[in-house]
Protein backbone atom coordinates (compact mmCIF):
# COMPACT_ATOMS: atom_id res chain seq x y z
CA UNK A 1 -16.12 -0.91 -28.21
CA UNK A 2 -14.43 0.98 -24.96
CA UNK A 3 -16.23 3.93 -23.92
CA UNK A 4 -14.90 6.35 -21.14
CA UNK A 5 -18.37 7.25 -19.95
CA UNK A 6 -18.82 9.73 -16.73
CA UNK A 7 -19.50 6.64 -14.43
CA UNK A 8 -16.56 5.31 -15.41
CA UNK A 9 -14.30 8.50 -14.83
CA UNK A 10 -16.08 9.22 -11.38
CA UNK A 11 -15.10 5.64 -9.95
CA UNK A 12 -11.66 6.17 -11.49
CA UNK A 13 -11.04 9.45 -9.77
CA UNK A 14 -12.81 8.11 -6.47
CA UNK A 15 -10.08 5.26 -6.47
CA UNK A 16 -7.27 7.02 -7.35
CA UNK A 17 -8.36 9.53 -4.35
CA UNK A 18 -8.87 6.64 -2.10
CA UNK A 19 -5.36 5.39 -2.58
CA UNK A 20 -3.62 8.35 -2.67
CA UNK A 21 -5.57 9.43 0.52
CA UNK A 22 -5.38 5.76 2.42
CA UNK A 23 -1.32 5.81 1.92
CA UNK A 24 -1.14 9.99 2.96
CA UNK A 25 -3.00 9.57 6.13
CA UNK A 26 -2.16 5.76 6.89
CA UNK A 27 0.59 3.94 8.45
CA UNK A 28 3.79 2.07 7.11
CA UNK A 29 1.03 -0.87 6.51
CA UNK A 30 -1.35 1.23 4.40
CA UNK A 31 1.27 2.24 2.22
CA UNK A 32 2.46 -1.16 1.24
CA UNK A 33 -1.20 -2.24 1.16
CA UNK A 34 -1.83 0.65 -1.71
CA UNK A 35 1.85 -0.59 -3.70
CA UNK A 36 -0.07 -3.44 -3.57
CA UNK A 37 -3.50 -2.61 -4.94
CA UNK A 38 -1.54 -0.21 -7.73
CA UNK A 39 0.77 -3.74 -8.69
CA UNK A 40 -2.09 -5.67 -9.05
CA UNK A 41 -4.93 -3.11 -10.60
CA UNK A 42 -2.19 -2.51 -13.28
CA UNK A 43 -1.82 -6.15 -14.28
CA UNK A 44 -5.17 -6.64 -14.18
CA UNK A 45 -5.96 -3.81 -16.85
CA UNK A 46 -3.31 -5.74 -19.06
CA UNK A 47 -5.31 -8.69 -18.92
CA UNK A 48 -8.62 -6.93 -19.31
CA UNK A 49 -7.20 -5.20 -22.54
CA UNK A 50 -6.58 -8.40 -24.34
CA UNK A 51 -9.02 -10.86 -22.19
CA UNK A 52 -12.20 -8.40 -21.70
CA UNK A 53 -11.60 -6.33 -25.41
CA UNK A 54 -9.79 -9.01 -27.56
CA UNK A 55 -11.52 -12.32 -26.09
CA UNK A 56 -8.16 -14.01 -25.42
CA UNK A 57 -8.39 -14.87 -21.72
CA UNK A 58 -4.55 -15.49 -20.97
CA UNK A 59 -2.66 -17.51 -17.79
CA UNK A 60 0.68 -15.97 -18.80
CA UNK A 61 0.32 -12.91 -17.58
CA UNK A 62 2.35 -13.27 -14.54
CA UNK A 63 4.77 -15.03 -16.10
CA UNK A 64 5.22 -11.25 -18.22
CA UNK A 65 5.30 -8.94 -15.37
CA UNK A 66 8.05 -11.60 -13.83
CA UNK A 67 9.96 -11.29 -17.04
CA UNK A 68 10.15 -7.47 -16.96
CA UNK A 69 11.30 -7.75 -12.85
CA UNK A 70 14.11 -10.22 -14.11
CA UNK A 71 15.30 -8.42 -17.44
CA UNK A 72 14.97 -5.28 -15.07
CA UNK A 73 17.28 -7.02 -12.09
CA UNK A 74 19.79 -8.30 -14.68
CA UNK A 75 20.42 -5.16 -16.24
CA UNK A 76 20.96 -3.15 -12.99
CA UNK A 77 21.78 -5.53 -11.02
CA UNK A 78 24.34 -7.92 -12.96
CA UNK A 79 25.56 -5.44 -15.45
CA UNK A 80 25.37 -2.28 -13.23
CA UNK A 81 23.30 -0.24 -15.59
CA UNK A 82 21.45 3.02 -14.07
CA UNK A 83 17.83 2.16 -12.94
CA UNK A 84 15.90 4.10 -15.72
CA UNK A 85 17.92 2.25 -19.04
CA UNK A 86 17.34 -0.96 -17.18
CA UNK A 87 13.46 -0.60 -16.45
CA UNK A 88 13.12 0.37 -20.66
CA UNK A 89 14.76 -2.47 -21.44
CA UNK A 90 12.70 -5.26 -19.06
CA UNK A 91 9.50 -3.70 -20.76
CA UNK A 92 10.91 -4.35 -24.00
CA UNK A 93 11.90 -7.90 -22.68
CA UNK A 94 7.71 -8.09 -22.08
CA UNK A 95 6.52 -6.50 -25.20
CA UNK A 96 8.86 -9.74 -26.85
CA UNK A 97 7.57 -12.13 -25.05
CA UNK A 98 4.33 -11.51 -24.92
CA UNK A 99 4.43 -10.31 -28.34
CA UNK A 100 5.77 -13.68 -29.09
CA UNK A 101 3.27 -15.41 -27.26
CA UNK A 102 0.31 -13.84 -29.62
CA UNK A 103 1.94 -14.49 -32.68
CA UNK A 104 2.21 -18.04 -31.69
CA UNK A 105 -1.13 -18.50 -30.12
CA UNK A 106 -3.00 -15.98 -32.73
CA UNK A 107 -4.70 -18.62 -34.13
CA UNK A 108 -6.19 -20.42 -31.30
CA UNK A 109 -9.22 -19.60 -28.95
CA UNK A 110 -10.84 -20.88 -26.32
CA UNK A 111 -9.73 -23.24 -24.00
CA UNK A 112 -6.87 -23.72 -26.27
CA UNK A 113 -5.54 -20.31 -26.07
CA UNK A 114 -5.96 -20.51 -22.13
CA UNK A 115 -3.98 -23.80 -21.82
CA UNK A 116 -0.97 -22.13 -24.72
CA UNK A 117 -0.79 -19.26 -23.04
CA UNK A 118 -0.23 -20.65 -19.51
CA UNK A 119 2.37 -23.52 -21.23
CA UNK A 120 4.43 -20.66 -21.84
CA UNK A 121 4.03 -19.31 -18.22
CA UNK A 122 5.42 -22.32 -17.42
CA UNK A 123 8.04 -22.51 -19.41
CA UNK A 124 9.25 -19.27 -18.09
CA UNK A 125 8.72 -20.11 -14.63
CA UNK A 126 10.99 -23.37 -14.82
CA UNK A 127 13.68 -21.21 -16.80
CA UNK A 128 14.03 -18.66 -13.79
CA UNK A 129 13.75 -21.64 -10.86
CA UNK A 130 15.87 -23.85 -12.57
CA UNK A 131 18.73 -20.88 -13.31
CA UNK A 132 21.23 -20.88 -10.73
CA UNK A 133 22.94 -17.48 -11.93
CA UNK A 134 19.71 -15.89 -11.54
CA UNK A 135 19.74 -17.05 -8.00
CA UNK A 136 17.27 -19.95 -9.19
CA UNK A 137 14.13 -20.53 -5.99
CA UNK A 138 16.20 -18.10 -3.94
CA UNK A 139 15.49 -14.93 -6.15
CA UNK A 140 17.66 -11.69 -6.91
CA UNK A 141 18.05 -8.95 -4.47
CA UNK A 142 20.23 -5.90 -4.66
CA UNK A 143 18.17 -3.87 -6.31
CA UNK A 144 17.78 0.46 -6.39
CA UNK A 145 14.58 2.12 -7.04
CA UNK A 146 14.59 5.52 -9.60
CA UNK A 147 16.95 8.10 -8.40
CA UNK A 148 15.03 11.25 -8.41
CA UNK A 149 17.03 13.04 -6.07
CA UNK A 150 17.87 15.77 -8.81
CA UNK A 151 13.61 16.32 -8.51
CA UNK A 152 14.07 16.61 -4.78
CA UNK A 153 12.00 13.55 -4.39
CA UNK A 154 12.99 10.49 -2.46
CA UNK A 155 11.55 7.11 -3.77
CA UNK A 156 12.69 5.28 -1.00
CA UNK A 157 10.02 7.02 1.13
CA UNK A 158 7.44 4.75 1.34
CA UNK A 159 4.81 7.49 0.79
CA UNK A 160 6.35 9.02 -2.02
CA UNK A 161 6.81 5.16 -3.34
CA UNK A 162 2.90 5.08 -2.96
CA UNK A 163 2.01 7.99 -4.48
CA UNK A 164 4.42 6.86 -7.47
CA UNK A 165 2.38 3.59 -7.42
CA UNK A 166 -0.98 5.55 -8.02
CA UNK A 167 0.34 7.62 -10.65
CA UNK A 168 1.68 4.68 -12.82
CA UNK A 169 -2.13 3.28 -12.11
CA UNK A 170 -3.43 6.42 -14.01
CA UNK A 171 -0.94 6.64 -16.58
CA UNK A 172 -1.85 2.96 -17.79
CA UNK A 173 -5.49 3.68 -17.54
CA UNK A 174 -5.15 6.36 -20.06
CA UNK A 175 -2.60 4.46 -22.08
CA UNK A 176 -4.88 1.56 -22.22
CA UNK A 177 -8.08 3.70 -22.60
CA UNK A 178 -6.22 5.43 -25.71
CA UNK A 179 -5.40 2.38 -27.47
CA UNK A 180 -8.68 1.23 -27.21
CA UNK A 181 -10.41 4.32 -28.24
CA UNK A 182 -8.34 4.34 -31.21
CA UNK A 183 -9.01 2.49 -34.97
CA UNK A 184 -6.64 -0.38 -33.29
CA UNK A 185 -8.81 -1.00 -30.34
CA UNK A 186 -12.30 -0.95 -32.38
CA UNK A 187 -10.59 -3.31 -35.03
CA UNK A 188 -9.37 -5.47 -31.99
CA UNK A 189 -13.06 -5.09 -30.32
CA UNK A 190 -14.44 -6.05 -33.75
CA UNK A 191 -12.12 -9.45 -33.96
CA UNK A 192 -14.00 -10.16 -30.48
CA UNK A 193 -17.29 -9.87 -31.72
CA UNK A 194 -17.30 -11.15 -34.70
CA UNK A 195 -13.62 -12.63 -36.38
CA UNK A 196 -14.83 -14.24 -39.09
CA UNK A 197 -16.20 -11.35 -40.63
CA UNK A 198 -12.99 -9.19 -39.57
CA UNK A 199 -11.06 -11.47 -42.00
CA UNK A 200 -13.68 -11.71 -44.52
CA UNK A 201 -13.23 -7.59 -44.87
CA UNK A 202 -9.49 -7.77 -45.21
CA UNK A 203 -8.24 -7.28 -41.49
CA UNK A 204 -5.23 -9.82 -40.55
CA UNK A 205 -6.63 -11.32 -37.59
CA UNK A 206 -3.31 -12.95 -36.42
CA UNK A 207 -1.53 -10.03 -36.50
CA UNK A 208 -3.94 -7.40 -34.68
CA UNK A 209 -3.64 -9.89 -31.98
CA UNK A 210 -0.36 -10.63 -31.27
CA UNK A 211 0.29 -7.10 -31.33
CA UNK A 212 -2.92 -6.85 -28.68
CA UNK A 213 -0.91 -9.06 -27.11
CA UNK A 214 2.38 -6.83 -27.13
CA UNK A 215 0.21 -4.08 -26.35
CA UNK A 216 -0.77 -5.93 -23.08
CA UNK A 217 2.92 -7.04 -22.27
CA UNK A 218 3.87 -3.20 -22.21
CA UNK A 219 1.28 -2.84 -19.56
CA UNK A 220 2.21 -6.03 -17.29
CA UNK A 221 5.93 -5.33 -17.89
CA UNK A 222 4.91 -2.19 -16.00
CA UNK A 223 3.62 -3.78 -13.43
CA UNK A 224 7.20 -6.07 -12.95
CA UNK A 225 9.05 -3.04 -13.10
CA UNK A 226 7.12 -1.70 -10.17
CA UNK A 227 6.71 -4.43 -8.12
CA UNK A 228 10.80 -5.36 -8.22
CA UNK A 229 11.08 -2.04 -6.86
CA UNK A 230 8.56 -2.42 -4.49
CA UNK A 231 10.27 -5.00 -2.49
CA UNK A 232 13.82 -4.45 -3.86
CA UNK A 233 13.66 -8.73 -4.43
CA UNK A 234 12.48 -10.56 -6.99
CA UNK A 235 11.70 -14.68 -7.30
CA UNK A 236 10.61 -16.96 -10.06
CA UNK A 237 7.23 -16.81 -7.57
CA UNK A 238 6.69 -13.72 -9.83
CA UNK A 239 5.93 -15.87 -12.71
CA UNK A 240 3.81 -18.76 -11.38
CA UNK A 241 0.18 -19.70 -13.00
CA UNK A 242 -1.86 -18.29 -9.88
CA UNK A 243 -0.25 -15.12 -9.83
CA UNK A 244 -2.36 -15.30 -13.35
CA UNK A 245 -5.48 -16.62 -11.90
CA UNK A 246 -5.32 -14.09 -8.95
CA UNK A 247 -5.24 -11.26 -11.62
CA UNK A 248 -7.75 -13.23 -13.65
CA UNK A 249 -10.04 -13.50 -10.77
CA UNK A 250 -9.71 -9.96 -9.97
CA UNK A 251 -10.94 -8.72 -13.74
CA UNK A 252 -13.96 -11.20 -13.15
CA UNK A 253 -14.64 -9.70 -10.00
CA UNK A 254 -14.37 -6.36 -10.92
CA UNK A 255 -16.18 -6.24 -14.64
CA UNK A 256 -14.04 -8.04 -17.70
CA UNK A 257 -14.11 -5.08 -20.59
CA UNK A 258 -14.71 -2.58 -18.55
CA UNK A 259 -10.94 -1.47 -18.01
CA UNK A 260 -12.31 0.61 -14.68
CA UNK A 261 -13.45 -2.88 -13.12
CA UNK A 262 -9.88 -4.25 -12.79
CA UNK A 263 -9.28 -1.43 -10.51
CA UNK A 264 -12.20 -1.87 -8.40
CA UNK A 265 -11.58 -5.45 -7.95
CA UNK A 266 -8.10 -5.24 -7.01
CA UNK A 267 -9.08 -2.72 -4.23
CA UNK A 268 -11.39 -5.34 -3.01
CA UNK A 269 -9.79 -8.01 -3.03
CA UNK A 270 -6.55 -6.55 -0.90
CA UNK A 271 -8.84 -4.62 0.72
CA UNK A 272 -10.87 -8.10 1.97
CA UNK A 273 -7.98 -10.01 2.44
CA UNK A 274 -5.82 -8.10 4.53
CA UNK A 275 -8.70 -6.99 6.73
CA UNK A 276 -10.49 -10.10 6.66
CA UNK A 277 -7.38 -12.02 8.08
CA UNK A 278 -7.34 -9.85 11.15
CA UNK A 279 -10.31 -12.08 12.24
CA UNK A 280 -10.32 -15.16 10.26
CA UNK A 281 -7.84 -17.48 8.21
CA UNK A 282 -10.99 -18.36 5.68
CA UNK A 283 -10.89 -14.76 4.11
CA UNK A 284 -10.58 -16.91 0.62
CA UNK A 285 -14.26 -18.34 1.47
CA UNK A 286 -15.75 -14.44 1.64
CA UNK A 287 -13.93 -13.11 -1.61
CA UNK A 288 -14.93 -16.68 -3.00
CA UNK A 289 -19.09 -15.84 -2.14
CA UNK A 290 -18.03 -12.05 -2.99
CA UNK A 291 -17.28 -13.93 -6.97
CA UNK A 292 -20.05 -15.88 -6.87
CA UNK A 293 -22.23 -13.21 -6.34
CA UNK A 294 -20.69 -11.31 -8.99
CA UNK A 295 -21.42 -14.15 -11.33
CA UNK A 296 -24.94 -15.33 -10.40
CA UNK A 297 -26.26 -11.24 -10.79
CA UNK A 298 -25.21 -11.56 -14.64
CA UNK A 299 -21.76 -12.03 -15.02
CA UNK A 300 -20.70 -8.31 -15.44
CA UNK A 301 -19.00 -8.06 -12.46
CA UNK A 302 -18.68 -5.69 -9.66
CA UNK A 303 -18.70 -2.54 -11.25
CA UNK A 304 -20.30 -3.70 -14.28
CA UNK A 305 -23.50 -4.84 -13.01
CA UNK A 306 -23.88 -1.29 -10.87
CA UNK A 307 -23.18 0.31 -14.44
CA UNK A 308 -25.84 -2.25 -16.26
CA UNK A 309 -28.04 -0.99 -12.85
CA UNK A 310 -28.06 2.67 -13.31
CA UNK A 311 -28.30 2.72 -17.35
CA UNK A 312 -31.18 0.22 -17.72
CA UNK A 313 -32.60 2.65 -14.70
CA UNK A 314 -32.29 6.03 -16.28
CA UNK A 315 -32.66 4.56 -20.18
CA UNK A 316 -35.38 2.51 -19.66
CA UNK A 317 -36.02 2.50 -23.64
CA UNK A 318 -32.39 1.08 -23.90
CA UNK A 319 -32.30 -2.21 -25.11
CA UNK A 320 -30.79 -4.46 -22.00
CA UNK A 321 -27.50 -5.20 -22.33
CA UNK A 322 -26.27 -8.69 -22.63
CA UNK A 323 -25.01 -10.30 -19.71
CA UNK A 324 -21.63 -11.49 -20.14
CA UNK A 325 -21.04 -13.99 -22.60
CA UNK A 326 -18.79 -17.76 -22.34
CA UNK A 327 -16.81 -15.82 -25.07
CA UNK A 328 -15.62 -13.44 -23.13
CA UNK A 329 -13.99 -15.70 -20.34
CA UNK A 330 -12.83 -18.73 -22.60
């Protein structure tokens, strides 16, 4: 079960703060590097909802947030409809999708579920390359961010942009914290532990997952809508299988089921990367002993082994908490 504990909601503010201060007092560069973080933190807390809460560990989840950019681009783009219509209906383009993709693969686990889940990636990513309307390897451009000139706020300022970015972050952390506070998440959290007995006490399995998996389309489709208007282009690169595993990564890096980790590991890993490769072009190999490490202390995670640190510390008559299980990453 989720719990929003203090730790948790002192890292949170501390890297919302971070961003928000790194893009206000940092160049052109910084900005773009915090649009970054805020793309990839959010689709990483999609994954972590169903992967680190639900157990199902999916490679499709790029192939979602590229689904949202294109529904997104063909709506304002193609058919000329304002930005704000068009955006509402590439998340419900996600929600279907992925929504689609659960109901499909509900009844599957495992390695299974991983290899199902990134068929349909595929599938998607072929549709978009292959699609010579849709501009096929060459991508879309053309495309206008929110007009909220009648607020007085320009969104083509790359500041404001940023700030924008970090906002979003927070609203789908407390989206995402809300759903899993609520009788849906502990029933999902439940078909985690133990499904079986979920279905022996009435609860339709299937179903509570596929709409886990909707749940967690909302939240990438988010992140599509976001990152088309980040660079005003989109490409069927959007949708590939290691824009997945990047995100996947970044949830094991920062603590799966911990919905704070994702954050922290996408920090560090565009953090590493784009200051790393100022002085070497084998940044991979430190963010690869960076995982590693993460692993070998227990499997938490970043953030999750400092939080298994400092409550086995100050609770030291709390039983130990597990260290991650094969579950929760197959």
């Amino acid at each position: 079960m989720f719990y929003q504990t203090r730790l948790r909601t002192i890292t949170l503010i501390l890297a919302l703060g971070f961003l928000a201060v790194y893009a206000s007092f940092g160049s052109y560069f910084a900005r773009e590097i915090v649009i970054e973080i805020t793309i990839l933190a959010i689709l990483a807390i999609s994954l972590d909802f169903c992967a680190g809460f639900g157990g199902m560990v999916s490679l499709c989840h790029g192939a979602i947030m590229g689904i949202s950019a294109y529904a997104f681009t063909i709506m304002s783009v193609k058919l000329g409809l304002p930005s704000v219509p068009s955006a509402m209906i590439g998340l419900m383009a996600a929600v279907v999708f992925s929504g689609l993709v659960g109901w499909v693969t509900a009844r599957t686990s495992g390695i299974f579920f991983i290899m199902a889940t990134l068929a349909f990636g595929q599938m998607a990513y072929t549709f978009f390359f292959k699609s010579r309307w849709l501009g096929g390897d060459d991508g879309m451009g053309g495309i206008d961010r929110f007009n909220l000139s009648w607020l007085g706020v320009d969104m083509n300022d790359a500041l404001v942009f940023a700030l924008f970015g970090v906002a979003v972050l927070l609203l789908v952390y407390v989206i995402a914290a809300i759903l899993l506070r609520s009788g849906f998440g502990r029933i999902l959290s439940g078909i985690h532990s133990n499904e079986n007995r979920m279905q022996a006490v009435g609860i339709n399995t299937a179903n509570h997952k596929a709409m886990a998996m909707a749940a967690s389309g909302l939240m990438a489709g988010i992140a599509g809508i976001l990152a088309a208007q980040h660079t005003l282009y989109i490409s069927p690169e959007l949708l590939i299988w290691t824009v997945s595993g990047e995100v996947l990564l970044v949830v094991i890096l920062g603590g799966i089921g911990t919905l704070i980790g994702p954050v922290v590991g996408a920090i560090m890993l565009v953090m590493l990367k784009h200051e790393l490769s100022n002085y070497t072009d084998y940044w991979h190999m430190v963010v690869g002993m960076v995982l590693i490490f993460a692993v070998l202390a227990g499997g938490r995670g970043i953030f999750g082994q400092i939080e298994y640190w400092l409550i086995t510390r100050h609770s030291p008559k709390t039983p130990h908490l597990p260290p991650a299980k094969e579950k929760d990453l197959a």
